[in-house]
Protein backbone atom coordinates (compact mmCIF):
# COMPACT_ATOMS: atom_id res chain seq x y z
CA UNK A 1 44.23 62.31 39.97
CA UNK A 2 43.83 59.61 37.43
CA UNK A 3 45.44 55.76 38.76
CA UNK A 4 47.66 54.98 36.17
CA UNK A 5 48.15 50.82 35.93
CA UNK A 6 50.51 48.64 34.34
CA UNK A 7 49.61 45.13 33.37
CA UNK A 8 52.61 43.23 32.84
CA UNK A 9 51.87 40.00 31.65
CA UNK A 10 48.21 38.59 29.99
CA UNK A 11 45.28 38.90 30.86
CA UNK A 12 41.15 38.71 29.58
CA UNK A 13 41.02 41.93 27.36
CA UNK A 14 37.46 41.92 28.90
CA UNK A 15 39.51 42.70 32.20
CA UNK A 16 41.32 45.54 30.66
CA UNK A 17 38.60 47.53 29.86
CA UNK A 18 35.88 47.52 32.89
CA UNK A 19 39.30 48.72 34.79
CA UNK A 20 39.38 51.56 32.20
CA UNK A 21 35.64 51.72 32.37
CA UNK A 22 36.08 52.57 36.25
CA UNK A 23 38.22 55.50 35.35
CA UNK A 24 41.71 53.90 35.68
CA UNK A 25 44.82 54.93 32.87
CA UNK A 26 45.64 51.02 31.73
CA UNK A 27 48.61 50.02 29.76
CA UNK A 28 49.12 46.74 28.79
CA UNK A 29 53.23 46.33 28.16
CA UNK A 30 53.56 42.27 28.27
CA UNK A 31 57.23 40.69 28.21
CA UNK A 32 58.89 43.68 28.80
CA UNK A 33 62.46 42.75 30.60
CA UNK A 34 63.94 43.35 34.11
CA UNK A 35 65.36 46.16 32.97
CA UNK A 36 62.58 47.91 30.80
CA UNK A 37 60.22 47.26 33.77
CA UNK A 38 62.40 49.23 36.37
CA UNK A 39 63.00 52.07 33.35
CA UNK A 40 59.51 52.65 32.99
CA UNK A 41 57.63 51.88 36.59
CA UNK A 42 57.94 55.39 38.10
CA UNK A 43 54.63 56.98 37.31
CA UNK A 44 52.78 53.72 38.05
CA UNK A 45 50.05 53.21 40.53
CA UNK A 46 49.76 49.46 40.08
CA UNK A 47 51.00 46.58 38.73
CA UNK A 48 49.20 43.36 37.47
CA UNK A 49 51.67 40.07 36.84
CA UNK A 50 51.12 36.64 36.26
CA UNK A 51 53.85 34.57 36.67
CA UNK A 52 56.58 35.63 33.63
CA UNK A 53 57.35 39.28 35.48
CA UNK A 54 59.39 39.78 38.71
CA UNK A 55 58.65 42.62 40.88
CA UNK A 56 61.67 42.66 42.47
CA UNK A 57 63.73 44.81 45.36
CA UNK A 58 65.44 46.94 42.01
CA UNK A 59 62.09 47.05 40.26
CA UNK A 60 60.09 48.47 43.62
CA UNK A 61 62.84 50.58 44.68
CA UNK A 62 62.14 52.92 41.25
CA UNK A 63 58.66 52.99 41.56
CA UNK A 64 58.30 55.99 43.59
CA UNK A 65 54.30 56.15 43.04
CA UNK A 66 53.37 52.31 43.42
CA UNK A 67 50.94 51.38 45.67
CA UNK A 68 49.32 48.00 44.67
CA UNK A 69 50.82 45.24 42.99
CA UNK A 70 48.58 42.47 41.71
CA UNK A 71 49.53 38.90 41.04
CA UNK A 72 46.90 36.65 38.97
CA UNK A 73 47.08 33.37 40.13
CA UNK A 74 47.93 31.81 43.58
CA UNK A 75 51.74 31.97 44.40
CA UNK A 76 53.59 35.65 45.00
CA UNK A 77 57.03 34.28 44.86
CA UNK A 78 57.72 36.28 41.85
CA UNK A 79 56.84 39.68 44.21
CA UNK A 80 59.54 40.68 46.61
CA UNK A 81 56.69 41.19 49.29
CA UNK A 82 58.39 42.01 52.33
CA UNK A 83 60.45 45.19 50.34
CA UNK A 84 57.36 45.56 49.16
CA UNK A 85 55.29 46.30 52.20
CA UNK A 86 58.26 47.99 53.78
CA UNK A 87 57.33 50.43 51.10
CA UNK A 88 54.32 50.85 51.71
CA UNK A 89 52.97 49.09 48.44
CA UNK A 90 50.10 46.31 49.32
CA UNK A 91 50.09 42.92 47.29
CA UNK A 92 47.36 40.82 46.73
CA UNK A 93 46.68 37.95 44.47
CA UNK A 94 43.71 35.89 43.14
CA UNK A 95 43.83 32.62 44.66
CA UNK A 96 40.36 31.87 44.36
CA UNK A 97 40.37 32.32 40.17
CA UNK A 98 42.19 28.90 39.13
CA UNK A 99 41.23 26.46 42.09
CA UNK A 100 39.04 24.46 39.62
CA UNK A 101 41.42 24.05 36.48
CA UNK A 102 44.25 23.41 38.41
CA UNK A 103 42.47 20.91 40.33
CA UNK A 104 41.14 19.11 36.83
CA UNK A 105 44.70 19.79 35.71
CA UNK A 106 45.94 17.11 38.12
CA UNK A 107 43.47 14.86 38.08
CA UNK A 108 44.27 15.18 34.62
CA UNK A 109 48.02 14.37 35.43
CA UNK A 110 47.40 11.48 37.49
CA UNK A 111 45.59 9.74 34.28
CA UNK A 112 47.80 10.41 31.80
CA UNK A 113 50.46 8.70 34.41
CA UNK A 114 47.74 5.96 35.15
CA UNK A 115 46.98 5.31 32.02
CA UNK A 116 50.35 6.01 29.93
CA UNK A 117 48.66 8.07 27.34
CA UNK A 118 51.35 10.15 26.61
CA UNK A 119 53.68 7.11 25.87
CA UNK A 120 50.74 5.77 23.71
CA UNK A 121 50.13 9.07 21.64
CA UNK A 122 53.84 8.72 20.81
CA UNK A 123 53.59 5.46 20.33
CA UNK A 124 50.87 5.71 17.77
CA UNK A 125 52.16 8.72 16.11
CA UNK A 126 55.33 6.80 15.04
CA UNK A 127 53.34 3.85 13.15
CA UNK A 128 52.67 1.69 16.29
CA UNK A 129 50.38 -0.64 18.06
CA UNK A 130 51.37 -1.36 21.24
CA UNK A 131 48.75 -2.70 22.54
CA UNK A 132 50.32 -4.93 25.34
CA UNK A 133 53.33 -3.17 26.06
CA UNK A 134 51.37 0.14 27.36
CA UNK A 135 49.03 -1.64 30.41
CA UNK A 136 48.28 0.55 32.62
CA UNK A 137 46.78 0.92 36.08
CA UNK A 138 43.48 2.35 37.83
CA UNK A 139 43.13 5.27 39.85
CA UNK A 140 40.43 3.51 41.64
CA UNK A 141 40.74 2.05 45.48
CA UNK A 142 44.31 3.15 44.84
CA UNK A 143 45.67 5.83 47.72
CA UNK A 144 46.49 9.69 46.99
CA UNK A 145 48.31 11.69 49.50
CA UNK A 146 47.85 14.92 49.26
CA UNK A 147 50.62 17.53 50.75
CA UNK A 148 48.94 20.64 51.74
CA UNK A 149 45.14 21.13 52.00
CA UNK A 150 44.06 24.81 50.44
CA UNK A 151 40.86 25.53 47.81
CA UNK A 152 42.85 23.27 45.53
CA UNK A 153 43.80 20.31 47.42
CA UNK A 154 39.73 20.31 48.18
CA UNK A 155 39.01 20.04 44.82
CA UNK A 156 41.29 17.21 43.90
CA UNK A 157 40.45 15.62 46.68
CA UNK A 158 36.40 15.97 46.02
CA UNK A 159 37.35 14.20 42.74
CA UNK A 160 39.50 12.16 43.99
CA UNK A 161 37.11 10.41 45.93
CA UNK A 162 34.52 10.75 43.17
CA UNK A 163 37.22 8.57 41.41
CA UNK A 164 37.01 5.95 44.48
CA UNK A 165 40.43 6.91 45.65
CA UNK A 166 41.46 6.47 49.31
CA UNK A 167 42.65 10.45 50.13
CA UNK A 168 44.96 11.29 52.50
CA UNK A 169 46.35 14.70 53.65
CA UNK A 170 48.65 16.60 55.67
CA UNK A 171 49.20 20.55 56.31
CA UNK A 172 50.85 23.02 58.47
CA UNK A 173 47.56 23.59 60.47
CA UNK A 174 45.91 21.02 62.47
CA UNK A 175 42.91 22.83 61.49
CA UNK A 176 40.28 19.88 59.86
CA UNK A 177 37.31 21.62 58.07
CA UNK A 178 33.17 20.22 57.68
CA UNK A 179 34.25 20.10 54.10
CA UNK A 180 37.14 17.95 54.75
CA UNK A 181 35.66 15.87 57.02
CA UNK A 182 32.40 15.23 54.76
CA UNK A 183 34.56 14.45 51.94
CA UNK A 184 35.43 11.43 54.32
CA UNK A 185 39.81 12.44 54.16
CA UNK A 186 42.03 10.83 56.60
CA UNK A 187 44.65 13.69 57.78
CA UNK A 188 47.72 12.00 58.50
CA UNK A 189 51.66 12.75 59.47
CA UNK A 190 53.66 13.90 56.63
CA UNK A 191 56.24 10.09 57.05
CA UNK A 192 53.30 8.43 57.27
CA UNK A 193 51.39 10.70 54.12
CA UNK A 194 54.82 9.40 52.11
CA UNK A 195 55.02 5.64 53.29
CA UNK A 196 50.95 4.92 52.65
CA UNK A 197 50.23 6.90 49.46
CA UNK A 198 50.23 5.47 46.00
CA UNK A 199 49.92 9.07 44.54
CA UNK A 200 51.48 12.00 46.03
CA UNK A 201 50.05 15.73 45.14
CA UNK A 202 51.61 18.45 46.25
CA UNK A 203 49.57 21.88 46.89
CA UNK A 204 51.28 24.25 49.05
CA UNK A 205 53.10 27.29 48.24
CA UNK A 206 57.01 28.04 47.89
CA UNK A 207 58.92 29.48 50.60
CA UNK A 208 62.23 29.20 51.91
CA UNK A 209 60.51 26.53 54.43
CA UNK A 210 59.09 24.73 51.43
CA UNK A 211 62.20 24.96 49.17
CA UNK A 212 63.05 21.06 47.95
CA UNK A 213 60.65 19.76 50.93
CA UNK A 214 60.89 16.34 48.69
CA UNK A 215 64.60 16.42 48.40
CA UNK A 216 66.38 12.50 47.93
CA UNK A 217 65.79 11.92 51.63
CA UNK A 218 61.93 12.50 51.86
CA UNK A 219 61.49 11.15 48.06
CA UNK A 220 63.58 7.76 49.62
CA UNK A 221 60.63 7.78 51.86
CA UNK A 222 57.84 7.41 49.48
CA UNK A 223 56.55 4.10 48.95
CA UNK A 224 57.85 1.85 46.28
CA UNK A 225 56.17 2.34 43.22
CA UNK A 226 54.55 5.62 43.91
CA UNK A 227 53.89 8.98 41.69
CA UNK A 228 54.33 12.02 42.43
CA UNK A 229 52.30 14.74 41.01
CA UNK A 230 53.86 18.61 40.80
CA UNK A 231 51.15 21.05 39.85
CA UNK A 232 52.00 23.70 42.87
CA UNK A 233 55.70 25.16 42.63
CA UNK A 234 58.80 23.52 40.71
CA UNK A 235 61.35 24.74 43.59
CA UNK A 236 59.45 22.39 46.27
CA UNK A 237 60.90 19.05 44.19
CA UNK A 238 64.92 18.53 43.52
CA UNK A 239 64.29 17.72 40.00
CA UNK A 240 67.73 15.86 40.41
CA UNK A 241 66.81 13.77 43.20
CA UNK A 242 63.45 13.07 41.63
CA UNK A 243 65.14 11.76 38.25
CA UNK A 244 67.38 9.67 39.74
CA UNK A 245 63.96 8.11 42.02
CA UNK A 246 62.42 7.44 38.63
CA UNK A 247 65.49 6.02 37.00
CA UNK A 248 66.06 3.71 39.76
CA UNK A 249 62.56 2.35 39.31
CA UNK A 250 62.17 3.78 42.77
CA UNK A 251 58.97 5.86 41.35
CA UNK A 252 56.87 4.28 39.08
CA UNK A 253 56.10 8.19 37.49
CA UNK A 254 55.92 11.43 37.73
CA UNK A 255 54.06 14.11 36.41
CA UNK A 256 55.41 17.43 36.42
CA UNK A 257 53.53 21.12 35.54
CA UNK A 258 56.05 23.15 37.20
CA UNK A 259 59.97 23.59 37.42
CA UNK A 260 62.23 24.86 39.54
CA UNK A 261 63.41 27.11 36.67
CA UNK A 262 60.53 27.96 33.63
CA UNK A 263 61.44 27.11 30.81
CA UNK A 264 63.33 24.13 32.26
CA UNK A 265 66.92 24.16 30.83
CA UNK A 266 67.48 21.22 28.26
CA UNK A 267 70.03 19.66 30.20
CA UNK A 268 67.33 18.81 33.00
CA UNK A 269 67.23 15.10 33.43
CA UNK A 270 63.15 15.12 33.85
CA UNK A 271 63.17 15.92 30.17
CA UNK A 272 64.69 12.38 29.20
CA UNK A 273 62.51 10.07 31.53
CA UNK A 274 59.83 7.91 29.29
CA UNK A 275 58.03 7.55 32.84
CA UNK A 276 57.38 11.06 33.40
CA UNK A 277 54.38 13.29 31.81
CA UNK A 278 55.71 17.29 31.53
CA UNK A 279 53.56 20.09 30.88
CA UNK A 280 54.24 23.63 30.69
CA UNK A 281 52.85 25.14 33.74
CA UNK A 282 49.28 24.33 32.23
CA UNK A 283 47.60 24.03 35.51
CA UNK A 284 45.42 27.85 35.34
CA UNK A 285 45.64 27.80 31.65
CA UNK A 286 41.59 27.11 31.11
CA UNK A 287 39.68 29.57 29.14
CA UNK A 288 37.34 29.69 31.88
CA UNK A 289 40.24 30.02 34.58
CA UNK A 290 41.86 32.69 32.77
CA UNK A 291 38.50 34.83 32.17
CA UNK A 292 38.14 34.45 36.03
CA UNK A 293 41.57 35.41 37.16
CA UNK A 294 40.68 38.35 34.96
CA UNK A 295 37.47 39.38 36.09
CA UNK A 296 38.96 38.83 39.84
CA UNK A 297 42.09 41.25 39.40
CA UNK A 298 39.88 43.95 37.76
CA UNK A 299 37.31 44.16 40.80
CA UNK A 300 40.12 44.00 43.67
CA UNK A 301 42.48 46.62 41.65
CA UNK A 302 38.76 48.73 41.05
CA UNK A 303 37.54 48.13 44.74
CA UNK A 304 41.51 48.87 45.93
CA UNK A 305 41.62 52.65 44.25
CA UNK A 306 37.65 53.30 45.04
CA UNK A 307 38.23 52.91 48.47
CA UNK A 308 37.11 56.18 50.73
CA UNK A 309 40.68 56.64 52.07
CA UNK A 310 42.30 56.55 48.51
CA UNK A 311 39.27 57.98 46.57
């Protein structure tokens, strides 16, 4: 019997067809709704989604021949995992694909914040020159703290101290890797993480543990004059509590890829702060990072349906 797959939202075209090359039925529906998604998931052996489609309880509980959901990308908070292992249906994702651009992505972040080059581009664009109103500061000898330590929080960190930062980190596990230790990082207690760091990065995933983690109390906690950098999951930050930080001159900045709801709604208070730099969850969105989030979802859905037990 032929696997029939669905991909749901982009992907390399390149991806597409060495799935179809392997003898797998592909259709490519992108942006279809909620609703179309549960009307037409039934006779479908796997789903690919980035982060735009939810697999949710309604959506699994019509798809009586699923068996492999695929998220490109890093978080699965878009997948209702637990109904769908109850099920049966296995989910796997492709953290490995993006480390590197979402790692330059930050970096990326904590210049523009540095640096205030998105205040000067405006600046410029309306007929400007100011020069001595848009000082800004060095990244180097200054302190990042970085919250969570996965593939991505290496990278930053390995240019990081490239950079001559001072790097910091905390995680879950006590667990301290070679690479980590090399890299010469200092792993530290989350108050102590918030009270020391003049940057704070945040790579860990969403959960109901993680859910505004830096909520007034904890962002109260930060040093004076601190940034905070968001390029893991918008729902770890109150955006509320984070505006008011910045508006207070409590936080000197903040640069935010992520939101707690995408698009953000245009009453959200980040949206009218001249010291914060927003992009729209840019962090994977490399040509290279996209081509390998591709290439990765096409061998594990390939490797997932050639398996002896499923062959």
């Amino acid at each position: 019997m032929t696997q029939k797959v669905l991909v749901c939202d982009s992907i390399d075209p390149a991806s597409v067809e060495e799935m179809r090359a392997a003898g797998l039925s592909v259709d490519v529906r992108v942006g279809l709704s909620a609703k179309e998604l549960g009307e037409v998931v039934g006779p479908y052996h796997a789903l690919i989604v980035r982060s735009a489609t939810k697999v949710s309880k309604e959506v699994l509980e019509r798809a009586g021949s699923l068996r492999l959901v695929v998220r490109g990308g890093v978080g699965v908070d878009n997948i209702a995992v637990d109904d769908a292992r109850r099920r049966g249906v296995e989910v796997m994702n492709t953290p490995e694909a993006n480390t590197i651009a979402v790692a330059e992505h930050a970096i990326a972040l904590m210049f523009a914040l540095s640096r205030r080059i998105a205040a000067a581009d405006v600046s410029m664009r309306a007929g400007r020159w100011d020069k001595t109103k848009l000082e800004g500061t060095e990244l180097y000898r200054k302190t990042l703290g970085l919250v969570g330590l996965g593939r991505i929080a290496t990278e930053v960190a390995r240019r990081a101290v490239a950079l001559g930062m001072r790097v910091i980190a905390c995680r879950r596990s006590a667990k301290t890797t070679e690479e980590i230790t090399a890299l010469g990082v200092e792993m530290v207690a989350f108050d102590d993480l918030l009270a020391r760091a003049d940057v704070v990065s945040l790579h860990l995933p969403f959960s109901k543990e993680s859910h505004h983690l830096f909520d007034a109390a904890r962002i109260a906690r930060m040093k004076k004059g601190a940034a905070l950098v968001n390029c893991a999951r918008g729902g770890i930050v109150d955006e509320a509590a984070l505006a008011q930080a910045l508006a207070s001159g409590h936080l000197s900045g903040a640069a935010i890829d992520v939101f707690e709801k995408e698009p953000p709604d245009p009453s959200n208070p980040l949206l009218r702060l001249a010291n914060v730099v927003l992009t729209p969850h840019l962090g994977a969105s490399t040509l290279e990072g996209q081509n390998r989030v591709g290439e990765s979802i096409a061998r594990k859905v390939i490797a997932f349906f050639q398996a002896p037990e499923r062959a």
